[in-house]
PDB file of N, CA and C in Angstrom:
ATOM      1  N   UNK A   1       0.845  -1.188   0.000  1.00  0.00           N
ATOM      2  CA  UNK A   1       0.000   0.000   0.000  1.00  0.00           C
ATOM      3  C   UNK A   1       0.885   1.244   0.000  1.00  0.00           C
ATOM      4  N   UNK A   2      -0.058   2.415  -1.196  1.00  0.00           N
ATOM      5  CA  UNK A   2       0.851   3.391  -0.940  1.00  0.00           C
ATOM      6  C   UNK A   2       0.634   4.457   0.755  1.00  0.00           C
ATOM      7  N   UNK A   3       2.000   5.260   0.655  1.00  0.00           N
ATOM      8  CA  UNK A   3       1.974   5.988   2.024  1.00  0.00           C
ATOM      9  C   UNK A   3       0.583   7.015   1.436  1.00  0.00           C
ATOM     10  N   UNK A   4       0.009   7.367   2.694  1.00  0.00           N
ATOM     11  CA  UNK A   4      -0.787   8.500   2.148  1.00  0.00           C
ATOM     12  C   UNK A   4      -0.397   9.865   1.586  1.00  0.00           C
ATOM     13  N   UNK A   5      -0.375  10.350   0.163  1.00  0.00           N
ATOM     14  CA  UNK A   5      -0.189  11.954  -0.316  1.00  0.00           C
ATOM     15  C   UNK A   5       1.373  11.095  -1.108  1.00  0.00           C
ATOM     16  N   UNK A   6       1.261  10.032  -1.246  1.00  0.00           N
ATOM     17  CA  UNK A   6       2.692   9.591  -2.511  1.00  0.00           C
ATOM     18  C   UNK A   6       2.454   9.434  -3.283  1.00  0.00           C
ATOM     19  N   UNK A   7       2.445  10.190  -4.381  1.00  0.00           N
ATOM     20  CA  UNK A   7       2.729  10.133  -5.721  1.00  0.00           C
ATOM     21  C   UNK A   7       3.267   9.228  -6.684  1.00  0.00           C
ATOM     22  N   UNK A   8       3.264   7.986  -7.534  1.00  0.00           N
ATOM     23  CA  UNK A   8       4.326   7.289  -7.844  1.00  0.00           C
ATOM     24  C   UNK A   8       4.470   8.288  -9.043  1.00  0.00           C
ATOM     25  N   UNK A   9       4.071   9.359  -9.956  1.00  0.00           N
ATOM     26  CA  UNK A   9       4.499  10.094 -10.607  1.00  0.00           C
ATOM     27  C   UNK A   9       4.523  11.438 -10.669  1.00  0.00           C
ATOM     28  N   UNK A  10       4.455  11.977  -9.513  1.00  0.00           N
ATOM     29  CA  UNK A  10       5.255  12.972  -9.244  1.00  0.00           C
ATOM     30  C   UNK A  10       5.957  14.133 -10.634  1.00  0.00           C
ATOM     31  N   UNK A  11       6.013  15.355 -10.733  1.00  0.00           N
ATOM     32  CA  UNK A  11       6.617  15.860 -11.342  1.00  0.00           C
ATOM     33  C   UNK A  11       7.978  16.310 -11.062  1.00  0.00           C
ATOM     34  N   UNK A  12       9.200  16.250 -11.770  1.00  0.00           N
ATOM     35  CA  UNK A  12      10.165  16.561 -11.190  1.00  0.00           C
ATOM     36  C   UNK A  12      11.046  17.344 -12.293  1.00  0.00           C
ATOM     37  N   UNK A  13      11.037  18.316 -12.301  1.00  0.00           N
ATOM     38  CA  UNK A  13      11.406  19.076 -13.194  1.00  0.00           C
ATOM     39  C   UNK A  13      13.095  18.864 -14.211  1.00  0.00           C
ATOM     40  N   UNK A  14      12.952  18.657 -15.164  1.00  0.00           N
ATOM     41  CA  UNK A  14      14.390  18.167 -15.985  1.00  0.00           C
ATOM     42  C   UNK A  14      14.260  16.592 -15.816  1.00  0.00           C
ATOM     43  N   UNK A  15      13.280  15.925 -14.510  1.00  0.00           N
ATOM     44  CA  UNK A  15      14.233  14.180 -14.383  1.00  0.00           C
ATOM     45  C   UNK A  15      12.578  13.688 -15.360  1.00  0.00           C
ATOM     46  N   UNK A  16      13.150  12.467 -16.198  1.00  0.00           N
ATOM     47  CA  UNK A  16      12.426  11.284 -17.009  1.00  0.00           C
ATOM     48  C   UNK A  16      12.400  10.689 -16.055  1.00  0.00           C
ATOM     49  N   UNK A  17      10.906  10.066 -15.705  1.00  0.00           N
ATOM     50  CA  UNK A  17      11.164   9.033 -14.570  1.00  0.00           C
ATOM     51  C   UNK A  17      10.622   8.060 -15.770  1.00  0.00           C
ATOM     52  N   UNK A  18      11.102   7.054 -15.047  1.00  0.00           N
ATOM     53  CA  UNK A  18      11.453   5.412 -15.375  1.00  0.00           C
ATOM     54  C   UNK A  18      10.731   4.628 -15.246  1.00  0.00           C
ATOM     55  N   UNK A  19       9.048   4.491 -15.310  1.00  0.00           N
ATOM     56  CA  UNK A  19       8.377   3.849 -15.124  1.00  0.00           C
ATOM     57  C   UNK A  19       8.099   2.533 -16.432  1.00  0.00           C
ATOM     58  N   UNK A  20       6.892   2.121 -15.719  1.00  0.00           N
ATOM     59  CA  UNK A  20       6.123   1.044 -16.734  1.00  0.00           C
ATOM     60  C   UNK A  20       6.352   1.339 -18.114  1.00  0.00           C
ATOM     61  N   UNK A  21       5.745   2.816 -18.518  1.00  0.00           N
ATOM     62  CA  UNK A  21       5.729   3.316 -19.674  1.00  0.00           C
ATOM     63  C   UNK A  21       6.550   3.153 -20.267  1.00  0.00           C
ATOM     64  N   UNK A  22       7.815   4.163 -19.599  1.00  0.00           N
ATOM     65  CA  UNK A  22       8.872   4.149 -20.243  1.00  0.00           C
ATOM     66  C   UNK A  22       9.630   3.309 -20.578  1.00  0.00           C
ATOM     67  N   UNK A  23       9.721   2.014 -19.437  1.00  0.00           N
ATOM     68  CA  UNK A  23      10.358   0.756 -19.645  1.00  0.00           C
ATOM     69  C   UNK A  23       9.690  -0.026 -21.236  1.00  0.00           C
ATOM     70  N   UNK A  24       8.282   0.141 -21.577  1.00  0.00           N
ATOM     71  CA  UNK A  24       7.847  -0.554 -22.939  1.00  0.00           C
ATOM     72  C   UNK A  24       8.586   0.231 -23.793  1.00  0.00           C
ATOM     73  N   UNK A  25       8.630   2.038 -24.083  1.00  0.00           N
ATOM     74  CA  UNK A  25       8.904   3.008 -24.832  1.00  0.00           C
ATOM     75  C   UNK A  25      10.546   2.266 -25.205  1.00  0.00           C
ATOM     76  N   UNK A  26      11.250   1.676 -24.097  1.00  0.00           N
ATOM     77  CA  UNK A  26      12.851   1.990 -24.342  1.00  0.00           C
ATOM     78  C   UNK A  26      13.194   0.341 -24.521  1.00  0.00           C
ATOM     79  N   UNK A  27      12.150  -0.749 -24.424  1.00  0.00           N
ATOM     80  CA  UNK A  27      12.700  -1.661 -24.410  1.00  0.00           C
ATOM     81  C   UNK A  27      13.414  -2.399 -25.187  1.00  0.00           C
ATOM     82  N   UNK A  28      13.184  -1.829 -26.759  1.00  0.00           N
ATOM     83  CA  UNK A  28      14.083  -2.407 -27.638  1.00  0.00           C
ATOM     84  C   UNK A  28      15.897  -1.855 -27.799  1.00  0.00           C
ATOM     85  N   UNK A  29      15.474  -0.607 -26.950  1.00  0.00           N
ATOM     86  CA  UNK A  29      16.819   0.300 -26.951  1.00  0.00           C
ATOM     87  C   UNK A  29      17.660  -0.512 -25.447  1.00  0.00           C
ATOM     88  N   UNK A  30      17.117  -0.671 -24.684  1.00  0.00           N
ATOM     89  CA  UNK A  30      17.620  -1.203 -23.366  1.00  0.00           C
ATOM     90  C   UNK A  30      17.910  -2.583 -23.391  1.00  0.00           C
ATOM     91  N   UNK A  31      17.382  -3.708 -24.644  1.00  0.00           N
ATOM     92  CA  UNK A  31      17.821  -4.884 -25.004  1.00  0.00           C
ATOM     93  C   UNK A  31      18.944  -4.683 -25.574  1.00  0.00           C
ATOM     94  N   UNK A  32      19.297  -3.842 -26.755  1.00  0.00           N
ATOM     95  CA  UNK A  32      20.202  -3.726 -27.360  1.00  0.00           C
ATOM     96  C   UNK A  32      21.816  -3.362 -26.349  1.00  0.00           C
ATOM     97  N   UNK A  33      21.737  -2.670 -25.520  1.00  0.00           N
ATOM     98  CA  UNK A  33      22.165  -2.013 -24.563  1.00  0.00           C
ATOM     99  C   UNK A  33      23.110  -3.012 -23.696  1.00  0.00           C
ATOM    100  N   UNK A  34      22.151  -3.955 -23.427  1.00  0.00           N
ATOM    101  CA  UNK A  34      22.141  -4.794 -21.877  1.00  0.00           C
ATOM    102  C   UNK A  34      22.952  -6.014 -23.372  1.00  0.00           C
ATOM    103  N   UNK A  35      22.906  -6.121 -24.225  1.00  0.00           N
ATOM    104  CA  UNK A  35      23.691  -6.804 -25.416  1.00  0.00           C
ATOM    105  C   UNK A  35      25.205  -6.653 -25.014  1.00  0.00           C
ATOM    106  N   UNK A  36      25.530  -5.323 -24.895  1.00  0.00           N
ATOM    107  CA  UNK A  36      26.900  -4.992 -24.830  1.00  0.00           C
ATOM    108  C   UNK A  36      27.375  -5.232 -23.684  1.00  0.00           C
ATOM    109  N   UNK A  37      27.330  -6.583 -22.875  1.00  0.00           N
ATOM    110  CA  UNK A  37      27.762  -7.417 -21.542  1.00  0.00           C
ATOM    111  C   UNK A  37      28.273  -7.915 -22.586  1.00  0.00           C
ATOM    112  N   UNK A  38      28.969  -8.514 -23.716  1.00  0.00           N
ATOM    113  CA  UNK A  38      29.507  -9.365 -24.036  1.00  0.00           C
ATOM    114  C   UNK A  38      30.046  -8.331 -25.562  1.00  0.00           C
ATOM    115  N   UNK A  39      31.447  -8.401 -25.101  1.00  0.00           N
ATOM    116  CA  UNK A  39      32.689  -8.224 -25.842  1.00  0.00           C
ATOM    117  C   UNK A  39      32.355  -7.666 -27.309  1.00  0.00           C
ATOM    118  N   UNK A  40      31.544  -9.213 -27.899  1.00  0.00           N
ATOM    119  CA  UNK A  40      31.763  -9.577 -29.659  1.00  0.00           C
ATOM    120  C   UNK A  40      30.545  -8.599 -29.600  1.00  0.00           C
ATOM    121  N   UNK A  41      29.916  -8.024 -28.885  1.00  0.00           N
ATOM    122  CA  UNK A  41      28.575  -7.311 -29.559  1.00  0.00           C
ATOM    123  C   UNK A  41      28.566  -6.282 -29.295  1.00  0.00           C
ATOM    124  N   UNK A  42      29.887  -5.602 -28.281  1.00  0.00           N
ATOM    125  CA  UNK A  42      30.314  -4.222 -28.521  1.00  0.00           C
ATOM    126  C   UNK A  42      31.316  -3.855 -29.474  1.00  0.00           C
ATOM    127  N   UNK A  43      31.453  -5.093 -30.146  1.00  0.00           N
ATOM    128  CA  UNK A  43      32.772  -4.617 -31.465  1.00  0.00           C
ATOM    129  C   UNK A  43      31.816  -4.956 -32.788  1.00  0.00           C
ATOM    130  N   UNK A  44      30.532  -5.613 -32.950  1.00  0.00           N
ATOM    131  CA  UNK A  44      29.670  -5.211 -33.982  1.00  0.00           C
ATOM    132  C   UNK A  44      29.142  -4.259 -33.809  1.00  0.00           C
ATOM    133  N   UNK A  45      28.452  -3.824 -33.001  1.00  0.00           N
ATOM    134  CA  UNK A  45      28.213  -2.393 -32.367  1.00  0.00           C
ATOM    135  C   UNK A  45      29.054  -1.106 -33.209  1.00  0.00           C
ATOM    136  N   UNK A  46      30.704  -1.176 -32.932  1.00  0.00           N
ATOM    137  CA  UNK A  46      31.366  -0.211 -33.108  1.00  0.00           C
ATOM    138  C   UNK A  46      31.298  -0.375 -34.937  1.00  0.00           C
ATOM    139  N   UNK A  47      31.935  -1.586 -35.294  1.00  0.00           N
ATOM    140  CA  UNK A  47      31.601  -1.859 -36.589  1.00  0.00           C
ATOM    141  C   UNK A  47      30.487  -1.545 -37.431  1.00  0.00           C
ATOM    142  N   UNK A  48      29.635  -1.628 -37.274  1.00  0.00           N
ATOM    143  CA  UNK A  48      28.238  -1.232 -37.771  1.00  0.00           C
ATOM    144  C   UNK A  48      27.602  -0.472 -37.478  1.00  0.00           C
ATOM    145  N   UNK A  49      27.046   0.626 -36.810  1.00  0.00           N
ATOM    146  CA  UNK A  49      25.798   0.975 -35.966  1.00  0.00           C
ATOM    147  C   UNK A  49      24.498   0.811 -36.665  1.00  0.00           C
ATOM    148  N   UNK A  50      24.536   1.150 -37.205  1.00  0.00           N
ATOM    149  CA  UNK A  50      23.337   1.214 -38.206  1.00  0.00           C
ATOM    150  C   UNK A  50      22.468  -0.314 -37.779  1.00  0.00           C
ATOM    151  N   UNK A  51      23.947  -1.148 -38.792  1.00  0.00           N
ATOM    152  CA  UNK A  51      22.894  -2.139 -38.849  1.00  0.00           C
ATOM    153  C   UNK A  51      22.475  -2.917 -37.618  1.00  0.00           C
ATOM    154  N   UNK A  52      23.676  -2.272 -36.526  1.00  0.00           N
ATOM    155  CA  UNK A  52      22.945  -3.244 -35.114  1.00  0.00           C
ATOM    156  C   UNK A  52      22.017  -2.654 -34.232  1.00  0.00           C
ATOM    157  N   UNK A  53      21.461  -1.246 -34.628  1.00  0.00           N
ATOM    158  CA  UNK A  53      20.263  -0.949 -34.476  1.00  0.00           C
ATOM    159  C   UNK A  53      19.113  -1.442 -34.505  1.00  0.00           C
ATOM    160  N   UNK A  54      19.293  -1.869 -36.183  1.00  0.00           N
ATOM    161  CA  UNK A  54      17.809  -1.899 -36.843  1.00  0.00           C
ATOM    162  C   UNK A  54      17.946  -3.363 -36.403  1.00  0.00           C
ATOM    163  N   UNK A  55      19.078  -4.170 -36.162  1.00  0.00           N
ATOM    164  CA  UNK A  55      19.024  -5.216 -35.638  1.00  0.00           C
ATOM    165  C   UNK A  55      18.147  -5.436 -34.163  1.00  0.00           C
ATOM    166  N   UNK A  56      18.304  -4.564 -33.907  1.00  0.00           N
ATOM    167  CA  UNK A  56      17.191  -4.492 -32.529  1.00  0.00           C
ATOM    168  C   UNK A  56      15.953  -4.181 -32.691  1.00  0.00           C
ATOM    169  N   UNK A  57      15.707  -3.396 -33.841  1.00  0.00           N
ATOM    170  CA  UNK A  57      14.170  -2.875 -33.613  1.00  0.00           C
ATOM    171  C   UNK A  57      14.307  -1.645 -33.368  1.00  0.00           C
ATOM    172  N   UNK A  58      15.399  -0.556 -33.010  1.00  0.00           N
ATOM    173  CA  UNK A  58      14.881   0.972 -32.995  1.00  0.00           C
ATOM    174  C   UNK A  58      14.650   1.689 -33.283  1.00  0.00           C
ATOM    175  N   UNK A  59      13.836   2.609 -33.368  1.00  0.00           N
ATOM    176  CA  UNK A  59      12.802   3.721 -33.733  1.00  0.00           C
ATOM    177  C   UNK A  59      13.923   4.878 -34.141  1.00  0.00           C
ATOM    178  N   UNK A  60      13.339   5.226 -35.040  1.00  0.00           N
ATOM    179  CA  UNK A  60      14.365   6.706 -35.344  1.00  0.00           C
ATOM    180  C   UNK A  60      14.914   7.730 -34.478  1.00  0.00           C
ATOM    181  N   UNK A  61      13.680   7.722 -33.377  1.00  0.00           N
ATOM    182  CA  UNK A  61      14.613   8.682 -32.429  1.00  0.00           C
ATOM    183  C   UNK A  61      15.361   7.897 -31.543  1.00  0.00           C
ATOM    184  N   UNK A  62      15.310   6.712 -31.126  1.00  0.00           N
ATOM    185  CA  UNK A  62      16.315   6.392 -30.314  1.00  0.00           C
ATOM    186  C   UNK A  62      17.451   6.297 -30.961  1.00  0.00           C
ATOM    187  N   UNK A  63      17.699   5.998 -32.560  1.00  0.00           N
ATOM    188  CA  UNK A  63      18.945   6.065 -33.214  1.00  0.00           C
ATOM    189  C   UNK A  63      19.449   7.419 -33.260  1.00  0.00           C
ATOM    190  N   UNK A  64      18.565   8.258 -33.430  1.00  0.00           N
ATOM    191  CA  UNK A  64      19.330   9.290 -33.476  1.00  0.00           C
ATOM    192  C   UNK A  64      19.694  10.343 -32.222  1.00  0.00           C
ATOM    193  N   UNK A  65      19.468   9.589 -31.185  1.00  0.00           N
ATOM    194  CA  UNK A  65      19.962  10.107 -29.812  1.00  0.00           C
ATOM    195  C   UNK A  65      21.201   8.964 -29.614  1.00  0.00           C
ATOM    196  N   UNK A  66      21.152   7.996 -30.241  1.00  0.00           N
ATOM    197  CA  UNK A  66      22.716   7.224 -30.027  1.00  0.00           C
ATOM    198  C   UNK A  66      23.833   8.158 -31.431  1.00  0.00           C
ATOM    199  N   UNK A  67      23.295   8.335 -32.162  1.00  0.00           N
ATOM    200  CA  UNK A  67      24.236   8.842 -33.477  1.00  0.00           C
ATOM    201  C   UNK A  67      24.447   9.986 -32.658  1.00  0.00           C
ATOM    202  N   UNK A  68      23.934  11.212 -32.268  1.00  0.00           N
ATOM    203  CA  UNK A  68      24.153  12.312 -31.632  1.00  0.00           C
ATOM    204  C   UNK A  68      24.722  12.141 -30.451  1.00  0.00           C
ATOM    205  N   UNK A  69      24.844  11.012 -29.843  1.00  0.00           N
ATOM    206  CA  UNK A  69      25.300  10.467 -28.321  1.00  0.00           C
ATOM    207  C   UNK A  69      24.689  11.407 -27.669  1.00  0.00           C
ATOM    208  N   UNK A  70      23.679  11.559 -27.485  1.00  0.00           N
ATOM    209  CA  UNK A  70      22.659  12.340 -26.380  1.00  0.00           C
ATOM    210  C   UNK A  70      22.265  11.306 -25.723  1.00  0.00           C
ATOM    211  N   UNK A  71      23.023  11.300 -24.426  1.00  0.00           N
ATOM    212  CA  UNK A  71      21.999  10.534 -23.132  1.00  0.00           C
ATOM    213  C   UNK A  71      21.129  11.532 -22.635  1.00  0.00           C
ATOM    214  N   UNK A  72      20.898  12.251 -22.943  1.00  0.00           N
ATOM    215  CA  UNK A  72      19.769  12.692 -22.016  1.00  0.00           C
ATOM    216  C   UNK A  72      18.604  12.209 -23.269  1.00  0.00           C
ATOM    217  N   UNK A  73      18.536  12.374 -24.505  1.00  0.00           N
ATOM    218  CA  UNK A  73      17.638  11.968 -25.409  1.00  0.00           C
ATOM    219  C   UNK A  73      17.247  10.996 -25.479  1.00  0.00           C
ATOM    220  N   UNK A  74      18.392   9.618 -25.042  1.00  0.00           N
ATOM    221  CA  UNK A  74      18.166   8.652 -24.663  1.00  0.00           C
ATOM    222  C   UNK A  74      17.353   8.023 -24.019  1.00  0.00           C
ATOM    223  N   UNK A  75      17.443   8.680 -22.814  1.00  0.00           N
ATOM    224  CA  UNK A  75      16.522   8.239 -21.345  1.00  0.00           C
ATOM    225  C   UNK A  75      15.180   9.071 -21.727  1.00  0.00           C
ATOM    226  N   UNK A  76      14.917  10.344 -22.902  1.00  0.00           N
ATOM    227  CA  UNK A  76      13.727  10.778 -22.683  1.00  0.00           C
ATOM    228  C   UNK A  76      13.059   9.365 -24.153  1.00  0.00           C
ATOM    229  N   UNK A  77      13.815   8.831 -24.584  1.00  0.00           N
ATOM    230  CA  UNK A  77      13.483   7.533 -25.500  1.00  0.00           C
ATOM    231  C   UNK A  77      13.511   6.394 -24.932  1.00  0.00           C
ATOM    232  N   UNK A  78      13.426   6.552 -23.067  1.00  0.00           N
ATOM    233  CA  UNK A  78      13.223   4.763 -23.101  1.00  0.00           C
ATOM    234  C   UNK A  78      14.280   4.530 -21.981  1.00  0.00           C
ATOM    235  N   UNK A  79      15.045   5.174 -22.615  1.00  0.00           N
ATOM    236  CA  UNK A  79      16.596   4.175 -22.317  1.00  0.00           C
ATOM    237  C   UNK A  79      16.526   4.133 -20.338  1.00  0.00           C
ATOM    238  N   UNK A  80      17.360   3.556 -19.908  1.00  0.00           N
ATOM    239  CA  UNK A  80      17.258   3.168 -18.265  1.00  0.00           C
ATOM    240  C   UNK A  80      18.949   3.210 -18.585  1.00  0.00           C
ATOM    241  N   UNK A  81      19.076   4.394 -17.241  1.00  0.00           N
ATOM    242  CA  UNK A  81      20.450   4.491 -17.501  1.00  0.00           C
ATOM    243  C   UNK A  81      21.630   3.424 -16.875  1.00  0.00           C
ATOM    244  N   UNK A  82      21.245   2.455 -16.585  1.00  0.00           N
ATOM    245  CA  UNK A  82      21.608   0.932 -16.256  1.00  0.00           C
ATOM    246  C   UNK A  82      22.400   0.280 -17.297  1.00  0.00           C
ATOM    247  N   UNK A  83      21.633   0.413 -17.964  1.00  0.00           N
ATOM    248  CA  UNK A  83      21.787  -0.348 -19.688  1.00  0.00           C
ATOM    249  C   UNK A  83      22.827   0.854 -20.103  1.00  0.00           C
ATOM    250  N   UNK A  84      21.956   2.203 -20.466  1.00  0.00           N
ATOM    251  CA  UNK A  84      22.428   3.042 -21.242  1.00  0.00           C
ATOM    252  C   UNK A  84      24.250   3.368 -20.790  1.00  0.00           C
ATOM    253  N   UNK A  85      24.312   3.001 -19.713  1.00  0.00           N
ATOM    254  CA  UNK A  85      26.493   2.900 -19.115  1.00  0.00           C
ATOM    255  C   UNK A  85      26.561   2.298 -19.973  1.00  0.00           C
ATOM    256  N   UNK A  86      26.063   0.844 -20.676  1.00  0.00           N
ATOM    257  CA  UNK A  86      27.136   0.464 -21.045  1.00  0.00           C
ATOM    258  C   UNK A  86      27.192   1.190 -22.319  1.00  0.00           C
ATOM    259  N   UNK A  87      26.466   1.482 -23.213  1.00  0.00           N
ATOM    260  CA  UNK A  87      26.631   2.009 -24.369  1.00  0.00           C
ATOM    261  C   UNK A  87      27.492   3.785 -24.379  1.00  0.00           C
ATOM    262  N   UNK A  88      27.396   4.062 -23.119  1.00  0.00           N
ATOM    263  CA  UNK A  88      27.952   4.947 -22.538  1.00  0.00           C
ATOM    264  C   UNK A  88      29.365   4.948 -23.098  1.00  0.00           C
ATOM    265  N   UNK A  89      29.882   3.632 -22.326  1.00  0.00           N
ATOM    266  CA  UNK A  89      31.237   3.230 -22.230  1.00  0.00           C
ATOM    267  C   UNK A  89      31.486   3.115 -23.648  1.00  0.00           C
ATOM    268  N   UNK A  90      31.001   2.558 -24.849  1.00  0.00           N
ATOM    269  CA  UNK A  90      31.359   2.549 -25.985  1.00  0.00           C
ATOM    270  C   UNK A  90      31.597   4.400 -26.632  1.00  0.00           C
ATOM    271  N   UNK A  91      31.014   4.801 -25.885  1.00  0.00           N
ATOM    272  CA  UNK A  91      31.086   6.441 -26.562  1.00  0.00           C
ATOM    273  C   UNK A  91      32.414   6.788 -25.645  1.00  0.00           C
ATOM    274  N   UNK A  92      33.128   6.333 -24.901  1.00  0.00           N
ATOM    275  CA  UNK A  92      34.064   6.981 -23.862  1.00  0.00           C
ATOM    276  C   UNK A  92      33.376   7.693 -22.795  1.00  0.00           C
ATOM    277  N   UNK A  93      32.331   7.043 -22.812  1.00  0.00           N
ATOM    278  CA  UNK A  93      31.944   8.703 -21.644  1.00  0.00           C
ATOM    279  C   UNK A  93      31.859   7.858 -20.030  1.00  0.00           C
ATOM    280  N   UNK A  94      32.248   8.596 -19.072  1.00  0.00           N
ATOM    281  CA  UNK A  94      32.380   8.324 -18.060  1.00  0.00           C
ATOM    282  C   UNK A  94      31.319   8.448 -17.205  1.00  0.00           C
ATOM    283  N   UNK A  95      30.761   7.576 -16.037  1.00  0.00           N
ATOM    284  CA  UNK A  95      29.932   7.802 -15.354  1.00  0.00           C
ATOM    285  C   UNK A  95      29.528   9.666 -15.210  1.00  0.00           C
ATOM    286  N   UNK A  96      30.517   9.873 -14.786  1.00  0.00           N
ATOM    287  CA  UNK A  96      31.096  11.853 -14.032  1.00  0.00           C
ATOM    288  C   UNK A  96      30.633  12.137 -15.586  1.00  0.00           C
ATOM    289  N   UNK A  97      30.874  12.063 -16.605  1.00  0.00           N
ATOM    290  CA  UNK A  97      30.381  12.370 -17.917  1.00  0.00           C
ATOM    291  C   UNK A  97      28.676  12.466 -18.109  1.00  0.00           C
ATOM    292  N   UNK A  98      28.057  11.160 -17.796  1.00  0.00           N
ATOM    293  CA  UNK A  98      26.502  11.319 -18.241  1.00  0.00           C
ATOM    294  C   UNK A  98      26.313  12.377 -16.903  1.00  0.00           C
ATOM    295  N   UNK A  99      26.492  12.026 -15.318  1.00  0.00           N
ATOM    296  CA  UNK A  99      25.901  12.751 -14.646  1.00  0.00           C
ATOM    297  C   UNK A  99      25.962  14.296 -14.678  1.00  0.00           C
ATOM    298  N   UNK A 100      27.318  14.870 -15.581  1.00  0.00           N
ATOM    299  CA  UNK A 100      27.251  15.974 -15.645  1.00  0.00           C
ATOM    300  C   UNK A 100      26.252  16.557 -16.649  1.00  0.00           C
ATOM    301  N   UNK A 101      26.363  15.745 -17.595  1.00  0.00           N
ATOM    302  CA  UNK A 101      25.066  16.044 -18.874  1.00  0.00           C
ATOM    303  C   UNK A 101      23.589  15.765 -17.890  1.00  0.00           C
ATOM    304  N   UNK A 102      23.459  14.709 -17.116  1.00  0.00           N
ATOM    305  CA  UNK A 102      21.898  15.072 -16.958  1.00  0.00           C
ATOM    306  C   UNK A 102      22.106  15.777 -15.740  1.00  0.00           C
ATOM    307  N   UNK A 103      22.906  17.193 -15.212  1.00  0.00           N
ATOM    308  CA  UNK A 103      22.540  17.701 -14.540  1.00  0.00           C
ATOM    309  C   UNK A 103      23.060  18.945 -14.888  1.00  0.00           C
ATOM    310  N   UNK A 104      23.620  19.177 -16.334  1.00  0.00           N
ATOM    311  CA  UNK A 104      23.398  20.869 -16.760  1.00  0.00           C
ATOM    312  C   UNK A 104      24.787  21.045 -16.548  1.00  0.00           C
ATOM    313  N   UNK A 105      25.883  20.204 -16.150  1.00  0.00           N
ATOM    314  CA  UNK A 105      27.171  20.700 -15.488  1.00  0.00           C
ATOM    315  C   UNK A 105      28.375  20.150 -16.605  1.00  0.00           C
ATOM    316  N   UNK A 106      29.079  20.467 -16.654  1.00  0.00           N
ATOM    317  CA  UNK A 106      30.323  19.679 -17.786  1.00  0.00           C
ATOM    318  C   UNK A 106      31.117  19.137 -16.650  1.00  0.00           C
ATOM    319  N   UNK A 107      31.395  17.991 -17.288  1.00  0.00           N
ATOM    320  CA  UNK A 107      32.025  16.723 -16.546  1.00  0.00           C
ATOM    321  C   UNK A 107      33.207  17.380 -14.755  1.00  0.00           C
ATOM    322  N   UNK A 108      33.770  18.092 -15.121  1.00  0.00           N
ATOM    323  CA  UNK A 108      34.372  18.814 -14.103  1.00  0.00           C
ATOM    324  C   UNK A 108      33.761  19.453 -12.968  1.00  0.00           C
ATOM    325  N   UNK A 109      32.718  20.430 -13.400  1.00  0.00           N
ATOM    326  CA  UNK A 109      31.482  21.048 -12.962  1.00  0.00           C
ATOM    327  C   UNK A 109      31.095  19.860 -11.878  1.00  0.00           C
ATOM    328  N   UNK A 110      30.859  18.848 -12.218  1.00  0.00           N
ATOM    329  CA  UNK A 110      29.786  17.530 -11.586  1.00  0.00           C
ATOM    330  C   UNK A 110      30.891  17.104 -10.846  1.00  0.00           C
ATOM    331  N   UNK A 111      32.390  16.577 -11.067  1.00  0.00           N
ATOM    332  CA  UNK A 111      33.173  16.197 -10.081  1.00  0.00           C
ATOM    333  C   UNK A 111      33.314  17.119  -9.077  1.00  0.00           C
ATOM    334  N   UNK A 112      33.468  18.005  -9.594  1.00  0.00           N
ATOM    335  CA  UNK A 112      33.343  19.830  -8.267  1.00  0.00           C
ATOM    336  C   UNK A 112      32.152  19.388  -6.814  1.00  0.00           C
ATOM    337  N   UNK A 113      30.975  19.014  -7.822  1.00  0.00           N
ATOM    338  CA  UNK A 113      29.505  18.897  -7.379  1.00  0.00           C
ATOM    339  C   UNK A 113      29.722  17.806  -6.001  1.00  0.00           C
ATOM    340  N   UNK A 114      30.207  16.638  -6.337  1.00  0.00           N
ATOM    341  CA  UNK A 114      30.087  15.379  -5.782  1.00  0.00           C
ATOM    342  C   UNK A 114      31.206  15.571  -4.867  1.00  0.00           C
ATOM    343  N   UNK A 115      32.568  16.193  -5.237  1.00  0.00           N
ATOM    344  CA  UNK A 115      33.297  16.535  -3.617  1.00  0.00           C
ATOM    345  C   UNK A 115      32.912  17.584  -2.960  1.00  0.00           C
ATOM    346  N   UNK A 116      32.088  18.493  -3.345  1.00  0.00           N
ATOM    347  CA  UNK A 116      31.155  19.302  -2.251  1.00  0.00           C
ATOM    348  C   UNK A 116      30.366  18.448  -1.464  1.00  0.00           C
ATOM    349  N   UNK A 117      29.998  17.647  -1.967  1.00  0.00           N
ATOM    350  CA  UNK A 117      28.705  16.767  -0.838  1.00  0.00           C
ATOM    351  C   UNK A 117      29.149  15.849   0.116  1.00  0.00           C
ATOM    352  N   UNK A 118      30.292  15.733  -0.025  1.00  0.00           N
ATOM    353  CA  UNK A 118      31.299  14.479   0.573  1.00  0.00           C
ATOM    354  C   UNK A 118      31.188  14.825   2.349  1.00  0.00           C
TER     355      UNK A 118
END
């Protein structure tokens, strides 16, 4: 049971939350994703994109938030940023990397952020 006055969707200004919805919206993008646990399918990946897209099933905008490497476009397409590290990692980008993008800060900015809170 929920607490009384909890929201499970809530507005939160800038954050995609991650629900039911979104989990159907991103699931062909978050299969593809959760793919790249294994080696040979992050080096077809790099080799191809295209075709290991459409090999999944994705929709034009989720390709073109991976071609643009927009994680934040990503996650507003589905993506669960679980999955979306690893494809992360194929772009070079570092944890301190996405969190600075989904929080407005450049990668430095966000390491600044996180030893302030320490």
């Amino acid at each position: 049971m929920d607490e009384p006055g909890f929201d499970h969707h809530t507005h939160i200004p800038g954050t995609t939350i991650f629900d039911g919805k979104m989990a159907m919206k991103g699931y062909n993008l978050n299969k593809m994703c959760y793919s790249f646990n294994k080696a040979v399918n992050r080096d077809a990946f790099k080799d191809d994109p295209e075709a290991y897209m459409e090999k999944y099933g994705l929709n034009d905008a989720q390709k073109e938030a991976i071609r643009s490497s927009n994680v934040l476009a990503m996650i507003a397409e589905g993506g669960n940023i679980y999955y979306l590290a690893k494809l992360a990692g194929i772009f070079k980008l570092s944890v301190q990397d996405v969190g600075g993008l989904q929080t407005g800060r450049t990668t430095e900015e966000f390491k600044e952020y996180l030893l302030s809170q320490a």
